[in-house]
PDB file of N, CA and C in Angstrom:
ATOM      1  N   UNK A   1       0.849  -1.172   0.000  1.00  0.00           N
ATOM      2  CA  UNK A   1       0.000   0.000   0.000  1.00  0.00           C
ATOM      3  C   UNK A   1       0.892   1.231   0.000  1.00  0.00           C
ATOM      4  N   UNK A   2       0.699   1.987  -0.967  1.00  0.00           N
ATOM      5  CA  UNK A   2       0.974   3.308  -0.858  1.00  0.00           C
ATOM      6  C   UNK A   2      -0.042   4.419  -0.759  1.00  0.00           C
ATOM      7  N   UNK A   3       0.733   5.189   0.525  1.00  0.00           N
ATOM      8  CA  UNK A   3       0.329   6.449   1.208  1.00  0.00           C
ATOM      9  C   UNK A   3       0.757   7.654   1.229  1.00  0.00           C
ATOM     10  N   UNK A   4       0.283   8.722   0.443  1.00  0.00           N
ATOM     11  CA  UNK A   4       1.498  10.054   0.668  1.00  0.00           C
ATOM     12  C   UNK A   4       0.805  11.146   1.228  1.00  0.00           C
ATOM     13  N   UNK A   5      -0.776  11.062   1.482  1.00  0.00           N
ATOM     14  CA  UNK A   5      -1.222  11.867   2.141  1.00  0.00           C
ATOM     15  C   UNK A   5      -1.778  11.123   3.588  1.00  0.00           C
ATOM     16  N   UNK A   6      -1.442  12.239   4.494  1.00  0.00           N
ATOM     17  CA  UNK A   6      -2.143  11.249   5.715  1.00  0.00           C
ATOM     18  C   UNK A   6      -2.328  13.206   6.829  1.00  0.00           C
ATOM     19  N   UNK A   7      -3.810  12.761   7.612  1.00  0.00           N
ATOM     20  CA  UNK A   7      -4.514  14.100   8.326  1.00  0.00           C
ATOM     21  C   UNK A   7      -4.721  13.207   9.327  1.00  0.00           C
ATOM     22  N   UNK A   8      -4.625  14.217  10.660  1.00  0.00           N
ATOM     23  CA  UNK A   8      -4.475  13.760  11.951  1.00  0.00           C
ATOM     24  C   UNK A   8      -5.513  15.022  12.553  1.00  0.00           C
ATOM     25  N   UNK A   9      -6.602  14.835  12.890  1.00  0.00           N
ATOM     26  CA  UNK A   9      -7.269  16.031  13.578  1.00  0.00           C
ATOM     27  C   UNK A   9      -7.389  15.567  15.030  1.00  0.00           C
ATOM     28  N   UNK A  10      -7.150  16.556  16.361  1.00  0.00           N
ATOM     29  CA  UNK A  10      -7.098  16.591  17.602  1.00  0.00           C
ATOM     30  C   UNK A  10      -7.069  17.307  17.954  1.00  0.00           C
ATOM     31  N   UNK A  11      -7.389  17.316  19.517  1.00  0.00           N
ATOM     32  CA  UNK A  11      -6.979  18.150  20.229  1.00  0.00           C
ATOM     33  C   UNK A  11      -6.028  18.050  21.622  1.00  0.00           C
ATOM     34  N   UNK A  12      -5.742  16.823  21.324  1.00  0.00           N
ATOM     35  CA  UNK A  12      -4.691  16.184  22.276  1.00  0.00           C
ATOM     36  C   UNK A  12      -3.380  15.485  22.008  1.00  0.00           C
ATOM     37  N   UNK A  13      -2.698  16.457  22.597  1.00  0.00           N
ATOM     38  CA  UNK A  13      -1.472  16.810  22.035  1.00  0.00           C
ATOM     39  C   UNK A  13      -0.324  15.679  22.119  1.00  0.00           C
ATOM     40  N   UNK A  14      -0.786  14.778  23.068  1.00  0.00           N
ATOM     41  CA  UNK A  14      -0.081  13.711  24.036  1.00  0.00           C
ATOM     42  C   UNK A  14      -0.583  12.592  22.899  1.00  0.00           C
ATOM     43  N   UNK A  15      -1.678  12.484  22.695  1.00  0.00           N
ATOM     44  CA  UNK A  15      -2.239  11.601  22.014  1.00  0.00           C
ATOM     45  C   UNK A  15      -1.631  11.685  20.133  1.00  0.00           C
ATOM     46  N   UNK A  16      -1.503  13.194  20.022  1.00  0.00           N
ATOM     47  CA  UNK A  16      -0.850  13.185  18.493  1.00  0.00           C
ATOM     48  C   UNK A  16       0.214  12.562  18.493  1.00  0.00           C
ATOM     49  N   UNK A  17       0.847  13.496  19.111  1.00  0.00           N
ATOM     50  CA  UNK A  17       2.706  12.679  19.582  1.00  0.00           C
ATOM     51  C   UNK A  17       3.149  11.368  20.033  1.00  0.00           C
ATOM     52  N   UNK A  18       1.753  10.300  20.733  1.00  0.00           N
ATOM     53  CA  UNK A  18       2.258   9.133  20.675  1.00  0.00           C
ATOM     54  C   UNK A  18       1.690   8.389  19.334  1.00  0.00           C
ATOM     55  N   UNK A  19       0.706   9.051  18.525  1.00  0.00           N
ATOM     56  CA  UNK A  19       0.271   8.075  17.683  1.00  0.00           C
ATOM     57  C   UNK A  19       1.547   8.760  16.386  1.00  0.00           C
ATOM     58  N   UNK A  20       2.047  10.072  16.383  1.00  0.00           N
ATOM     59  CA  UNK A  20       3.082  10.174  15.408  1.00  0.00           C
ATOM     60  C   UNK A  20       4.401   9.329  16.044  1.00  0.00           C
ATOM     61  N   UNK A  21       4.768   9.209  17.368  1.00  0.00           N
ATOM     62  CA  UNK A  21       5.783   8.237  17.615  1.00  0.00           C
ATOM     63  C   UNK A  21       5.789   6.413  17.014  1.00  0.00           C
ATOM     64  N   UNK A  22       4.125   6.044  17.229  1.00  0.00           N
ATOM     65  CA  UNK A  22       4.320   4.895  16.406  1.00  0.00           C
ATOM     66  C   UNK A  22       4.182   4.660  14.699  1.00  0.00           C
ATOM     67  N   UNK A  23       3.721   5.897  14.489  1.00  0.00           N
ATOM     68  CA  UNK A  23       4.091   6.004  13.005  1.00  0.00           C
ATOM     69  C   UNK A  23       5.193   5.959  12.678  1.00  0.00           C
ATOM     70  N   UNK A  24       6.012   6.514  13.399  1.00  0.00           N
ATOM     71  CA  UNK A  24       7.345   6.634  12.661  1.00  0.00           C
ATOM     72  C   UNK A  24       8.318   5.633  13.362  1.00  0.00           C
ATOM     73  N   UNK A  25       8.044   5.046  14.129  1.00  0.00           N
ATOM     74  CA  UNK A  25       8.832   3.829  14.456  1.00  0.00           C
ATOM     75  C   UNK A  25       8.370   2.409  13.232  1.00  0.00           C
ATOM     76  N   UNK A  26       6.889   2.280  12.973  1.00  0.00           N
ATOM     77  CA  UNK A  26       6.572   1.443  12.243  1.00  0.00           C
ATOM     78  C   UNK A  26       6.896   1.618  10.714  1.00  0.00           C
ATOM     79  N   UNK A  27       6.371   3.117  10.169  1.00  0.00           N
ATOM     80  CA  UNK A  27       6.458   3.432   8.474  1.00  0.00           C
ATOM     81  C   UNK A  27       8.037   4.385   8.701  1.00  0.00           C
ATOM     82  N   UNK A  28       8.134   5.150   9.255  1.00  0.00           N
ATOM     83  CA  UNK A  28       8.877   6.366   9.026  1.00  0.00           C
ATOM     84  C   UNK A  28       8.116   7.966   8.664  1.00  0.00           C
ATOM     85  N   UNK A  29       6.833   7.560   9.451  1.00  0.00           N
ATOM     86  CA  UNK A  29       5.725   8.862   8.960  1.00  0.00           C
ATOM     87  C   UNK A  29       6.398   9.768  10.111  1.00  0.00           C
ATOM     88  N   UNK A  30       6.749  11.123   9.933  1.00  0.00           N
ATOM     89  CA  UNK A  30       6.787  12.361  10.463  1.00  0.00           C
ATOM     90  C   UNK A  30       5.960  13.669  10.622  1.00  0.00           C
ATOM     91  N   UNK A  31       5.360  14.165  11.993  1.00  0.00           N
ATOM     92  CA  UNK A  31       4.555  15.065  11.636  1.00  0.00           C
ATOM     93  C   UNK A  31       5.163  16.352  11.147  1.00  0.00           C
ATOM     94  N   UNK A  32       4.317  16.353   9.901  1.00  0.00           N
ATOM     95  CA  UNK A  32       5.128  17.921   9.088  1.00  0.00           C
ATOM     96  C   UNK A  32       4.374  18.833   9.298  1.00  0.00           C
ATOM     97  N   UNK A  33       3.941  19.419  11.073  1.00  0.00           N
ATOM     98  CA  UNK A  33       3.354  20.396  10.884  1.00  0.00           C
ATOM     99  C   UNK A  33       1.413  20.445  10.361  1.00  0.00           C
ATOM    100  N   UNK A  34       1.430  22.414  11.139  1.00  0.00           N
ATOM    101  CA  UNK A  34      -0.365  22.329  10.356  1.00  0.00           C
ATOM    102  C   UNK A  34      -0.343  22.209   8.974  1.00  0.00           C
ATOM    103  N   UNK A  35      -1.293  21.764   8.755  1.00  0.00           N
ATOM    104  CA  UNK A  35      -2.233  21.484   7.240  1.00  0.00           C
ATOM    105  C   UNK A  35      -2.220  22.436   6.638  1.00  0.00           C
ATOM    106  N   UNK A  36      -1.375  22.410   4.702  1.00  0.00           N
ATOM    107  CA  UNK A  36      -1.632  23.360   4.335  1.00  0.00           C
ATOM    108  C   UNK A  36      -2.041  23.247   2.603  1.00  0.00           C
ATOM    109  N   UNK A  37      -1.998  21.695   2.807  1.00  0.00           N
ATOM    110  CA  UNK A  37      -2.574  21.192   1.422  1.00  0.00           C
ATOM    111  C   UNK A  37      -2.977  19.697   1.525  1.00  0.00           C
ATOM    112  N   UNK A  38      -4.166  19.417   1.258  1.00  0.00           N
ATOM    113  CA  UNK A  38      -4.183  17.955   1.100  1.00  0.00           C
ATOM    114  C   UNK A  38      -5.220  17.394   0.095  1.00  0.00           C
ATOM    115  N   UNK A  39      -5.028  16.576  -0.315  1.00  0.00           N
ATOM    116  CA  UNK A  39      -5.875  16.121  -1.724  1.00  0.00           C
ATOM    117  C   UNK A  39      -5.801  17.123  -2.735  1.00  0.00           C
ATOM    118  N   UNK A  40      -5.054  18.117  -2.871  1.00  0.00           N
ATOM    119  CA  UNK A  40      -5.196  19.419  -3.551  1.00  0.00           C
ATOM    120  C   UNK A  40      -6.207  20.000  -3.426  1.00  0.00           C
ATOM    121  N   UNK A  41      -6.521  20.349  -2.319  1.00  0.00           N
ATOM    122  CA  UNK A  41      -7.167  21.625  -1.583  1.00  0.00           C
ATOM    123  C   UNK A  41      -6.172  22.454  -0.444  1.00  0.00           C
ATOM    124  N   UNK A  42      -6.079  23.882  -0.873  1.00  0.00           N
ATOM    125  CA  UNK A  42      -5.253  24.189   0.019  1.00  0.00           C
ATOM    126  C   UNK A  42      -6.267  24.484   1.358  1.00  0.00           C
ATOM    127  N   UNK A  43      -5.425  24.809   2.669  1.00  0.00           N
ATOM    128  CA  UNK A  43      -5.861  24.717   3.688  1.00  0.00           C
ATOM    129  C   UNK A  43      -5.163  26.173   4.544  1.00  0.00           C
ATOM    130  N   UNK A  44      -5.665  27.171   4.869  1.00  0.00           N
ATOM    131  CA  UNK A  44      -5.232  28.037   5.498  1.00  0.00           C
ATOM    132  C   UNK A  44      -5.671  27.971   6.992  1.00  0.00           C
ATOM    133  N   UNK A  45      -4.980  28.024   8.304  1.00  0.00           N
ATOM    134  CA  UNK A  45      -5.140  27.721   9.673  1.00  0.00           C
ATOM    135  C   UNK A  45      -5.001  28.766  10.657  1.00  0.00           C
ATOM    136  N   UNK A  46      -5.791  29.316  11.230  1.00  0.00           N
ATOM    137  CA  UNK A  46      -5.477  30.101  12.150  1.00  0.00           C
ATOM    138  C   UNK A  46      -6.210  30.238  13.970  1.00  0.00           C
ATOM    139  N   UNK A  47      -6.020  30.411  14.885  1.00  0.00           N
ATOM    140  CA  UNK A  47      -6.863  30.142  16.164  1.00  0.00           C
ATOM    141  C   UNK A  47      -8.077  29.966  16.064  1.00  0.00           C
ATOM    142  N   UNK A  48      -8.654  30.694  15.398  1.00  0.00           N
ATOM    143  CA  UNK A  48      -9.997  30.792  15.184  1.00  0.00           C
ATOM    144  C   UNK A  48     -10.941  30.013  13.881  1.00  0.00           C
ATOM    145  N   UNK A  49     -10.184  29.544  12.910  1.00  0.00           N
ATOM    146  CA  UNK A  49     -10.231  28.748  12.017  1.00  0.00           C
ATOM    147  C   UNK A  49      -9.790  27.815  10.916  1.00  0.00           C
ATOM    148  N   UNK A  50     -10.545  27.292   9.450  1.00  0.00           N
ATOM    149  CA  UNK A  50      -9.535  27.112   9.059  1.00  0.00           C
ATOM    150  C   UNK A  50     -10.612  26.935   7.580  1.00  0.00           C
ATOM    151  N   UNK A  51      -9.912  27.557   6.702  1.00  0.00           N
ATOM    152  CA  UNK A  51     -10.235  27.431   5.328  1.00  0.00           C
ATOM    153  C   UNK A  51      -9.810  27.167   4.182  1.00  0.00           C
ATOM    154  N   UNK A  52     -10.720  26.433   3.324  1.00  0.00           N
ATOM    155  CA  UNK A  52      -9.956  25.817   2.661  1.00  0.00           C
ATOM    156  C   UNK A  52     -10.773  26.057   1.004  1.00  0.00           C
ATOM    157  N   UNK A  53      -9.951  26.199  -0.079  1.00  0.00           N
ATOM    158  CA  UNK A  53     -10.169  26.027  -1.235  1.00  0.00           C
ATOM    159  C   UNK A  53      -9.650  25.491  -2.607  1.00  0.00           C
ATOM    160  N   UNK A  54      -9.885  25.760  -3.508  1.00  0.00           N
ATOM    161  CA  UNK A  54      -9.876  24.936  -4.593  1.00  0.00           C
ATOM    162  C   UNK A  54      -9.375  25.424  -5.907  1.00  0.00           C
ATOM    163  N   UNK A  55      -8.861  27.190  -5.346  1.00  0.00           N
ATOM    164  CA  UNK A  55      -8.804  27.621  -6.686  1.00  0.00           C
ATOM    165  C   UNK A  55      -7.394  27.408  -7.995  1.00  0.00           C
ATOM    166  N   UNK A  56      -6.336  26.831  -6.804  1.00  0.00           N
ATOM    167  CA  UNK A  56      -5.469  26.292  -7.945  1.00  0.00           C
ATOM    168  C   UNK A  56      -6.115  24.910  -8.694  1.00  0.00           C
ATOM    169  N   UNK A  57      -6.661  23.605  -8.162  1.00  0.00           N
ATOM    170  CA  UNK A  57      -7.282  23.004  -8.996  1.00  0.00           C
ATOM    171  C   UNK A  57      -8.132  23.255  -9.826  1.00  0.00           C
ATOM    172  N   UNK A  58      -8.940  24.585  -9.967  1.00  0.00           N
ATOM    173  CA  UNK A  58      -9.824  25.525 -10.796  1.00  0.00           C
ATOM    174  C   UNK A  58      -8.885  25.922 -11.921  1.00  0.00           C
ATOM    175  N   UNK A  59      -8.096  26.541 -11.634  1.00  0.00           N
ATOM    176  CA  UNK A  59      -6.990  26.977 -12.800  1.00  0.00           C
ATOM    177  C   UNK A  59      -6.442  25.778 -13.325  1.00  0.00           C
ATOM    178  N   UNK A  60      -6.346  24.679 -12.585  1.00  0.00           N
ATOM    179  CA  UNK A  60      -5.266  23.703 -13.586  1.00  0.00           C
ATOM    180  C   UNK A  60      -6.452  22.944 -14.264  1.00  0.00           C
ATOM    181  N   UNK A  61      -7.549  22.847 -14.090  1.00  0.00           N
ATOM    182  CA  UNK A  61      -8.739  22.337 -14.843  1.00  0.00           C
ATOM    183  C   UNK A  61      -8.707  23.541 -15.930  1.00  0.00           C
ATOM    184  N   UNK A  62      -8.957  24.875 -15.998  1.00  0.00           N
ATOM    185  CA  UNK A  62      -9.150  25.680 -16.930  1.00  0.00           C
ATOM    186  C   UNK A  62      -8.046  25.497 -17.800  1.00  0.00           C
ATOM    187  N   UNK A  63      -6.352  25.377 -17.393  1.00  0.00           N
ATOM    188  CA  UNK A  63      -5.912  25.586 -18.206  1.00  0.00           C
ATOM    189  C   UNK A  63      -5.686  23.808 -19.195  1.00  0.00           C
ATOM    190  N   UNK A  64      -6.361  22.777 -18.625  1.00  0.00           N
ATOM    191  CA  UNK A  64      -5.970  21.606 -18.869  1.00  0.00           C
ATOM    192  C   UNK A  64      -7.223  21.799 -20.373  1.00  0.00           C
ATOM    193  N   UNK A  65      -8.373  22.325 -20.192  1.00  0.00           N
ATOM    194  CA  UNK A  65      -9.173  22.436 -21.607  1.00  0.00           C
ATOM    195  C   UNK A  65      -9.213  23.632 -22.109  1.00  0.00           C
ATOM    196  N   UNK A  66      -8.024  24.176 -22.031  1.00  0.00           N
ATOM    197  CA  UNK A  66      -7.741  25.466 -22.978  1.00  0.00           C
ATOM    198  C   UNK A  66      -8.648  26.899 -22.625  1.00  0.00           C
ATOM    199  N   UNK A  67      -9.383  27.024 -21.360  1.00  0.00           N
ATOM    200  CA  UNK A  67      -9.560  27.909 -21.280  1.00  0.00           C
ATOM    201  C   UNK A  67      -9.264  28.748 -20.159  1.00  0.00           C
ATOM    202  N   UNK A  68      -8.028  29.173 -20.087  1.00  0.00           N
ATOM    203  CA  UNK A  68      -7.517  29.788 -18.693  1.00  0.00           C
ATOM    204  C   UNK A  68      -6.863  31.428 -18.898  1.00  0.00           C
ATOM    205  N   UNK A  69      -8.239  31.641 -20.055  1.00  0.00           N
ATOM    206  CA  UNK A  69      -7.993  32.995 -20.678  1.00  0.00           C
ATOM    207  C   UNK A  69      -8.970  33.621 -20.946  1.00  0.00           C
ATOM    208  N   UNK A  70     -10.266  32.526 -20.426  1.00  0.00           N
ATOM    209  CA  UNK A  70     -11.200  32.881 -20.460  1.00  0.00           C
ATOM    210  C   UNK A  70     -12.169  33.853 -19.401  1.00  0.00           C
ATOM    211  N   UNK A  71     -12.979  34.776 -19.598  1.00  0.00           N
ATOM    212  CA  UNK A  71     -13.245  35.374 -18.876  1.00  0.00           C
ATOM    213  C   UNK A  71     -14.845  35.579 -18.497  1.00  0.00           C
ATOM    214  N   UNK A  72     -15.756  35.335 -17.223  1.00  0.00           N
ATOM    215  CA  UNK A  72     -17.151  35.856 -17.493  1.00  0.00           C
ATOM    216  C   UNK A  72     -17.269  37.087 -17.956  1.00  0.00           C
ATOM    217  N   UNK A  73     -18.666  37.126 -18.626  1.00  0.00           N
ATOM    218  CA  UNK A  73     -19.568  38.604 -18.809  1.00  0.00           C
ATOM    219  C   UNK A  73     -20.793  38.730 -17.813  1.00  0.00           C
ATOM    220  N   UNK A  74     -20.946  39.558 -17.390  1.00  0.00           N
ATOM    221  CA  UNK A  74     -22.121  39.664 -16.832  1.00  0.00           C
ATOM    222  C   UNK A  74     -23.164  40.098 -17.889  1.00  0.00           C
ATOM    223  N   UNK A  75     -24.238  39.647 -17.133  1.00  0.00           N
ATOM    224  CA  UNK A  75     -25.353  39.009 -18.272  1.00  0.00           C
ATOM    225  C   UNK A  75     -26.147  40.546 -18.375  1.00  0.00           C
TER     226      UNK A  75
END
């Protein structure tokens, strides 16, 4: 099995750090830190929240069928 994305949500800090200690004794998984992309959605984090969007996969879809030059009109 291959894995290259992997999300850990908590709020217990003891509990992250022993379940990243047996990750990385078993695979070699390391925690890299808050979330700031996954599945290609980026992820922005801050005390109070956390948001997330889509607009580089928007652009690489536009520019993948030739239209990333394209522009709306309002109607």
């Amino acid at each position: 099995v291959y894995v290259d994305d992997i999300m850990v949500a908590t709020n217990d800090e003891e509990e992250k750090k022993k379940l990243f200690d047996d990750l990385d004794t078993a695979y070699g998984i390391k925690d890299q830190g808050l979330l700031t992309q996954y599945l290609g959605i980026e992820v922005a984090q801050t005390d109070d929240s956390v948001t997330i969007n889509q607009s580089k996969y928007a652009r690489e879809i536009l520019e993948t069928f030739g239209y990333s030059q394209a522009h709306s009109e309002p109607d």
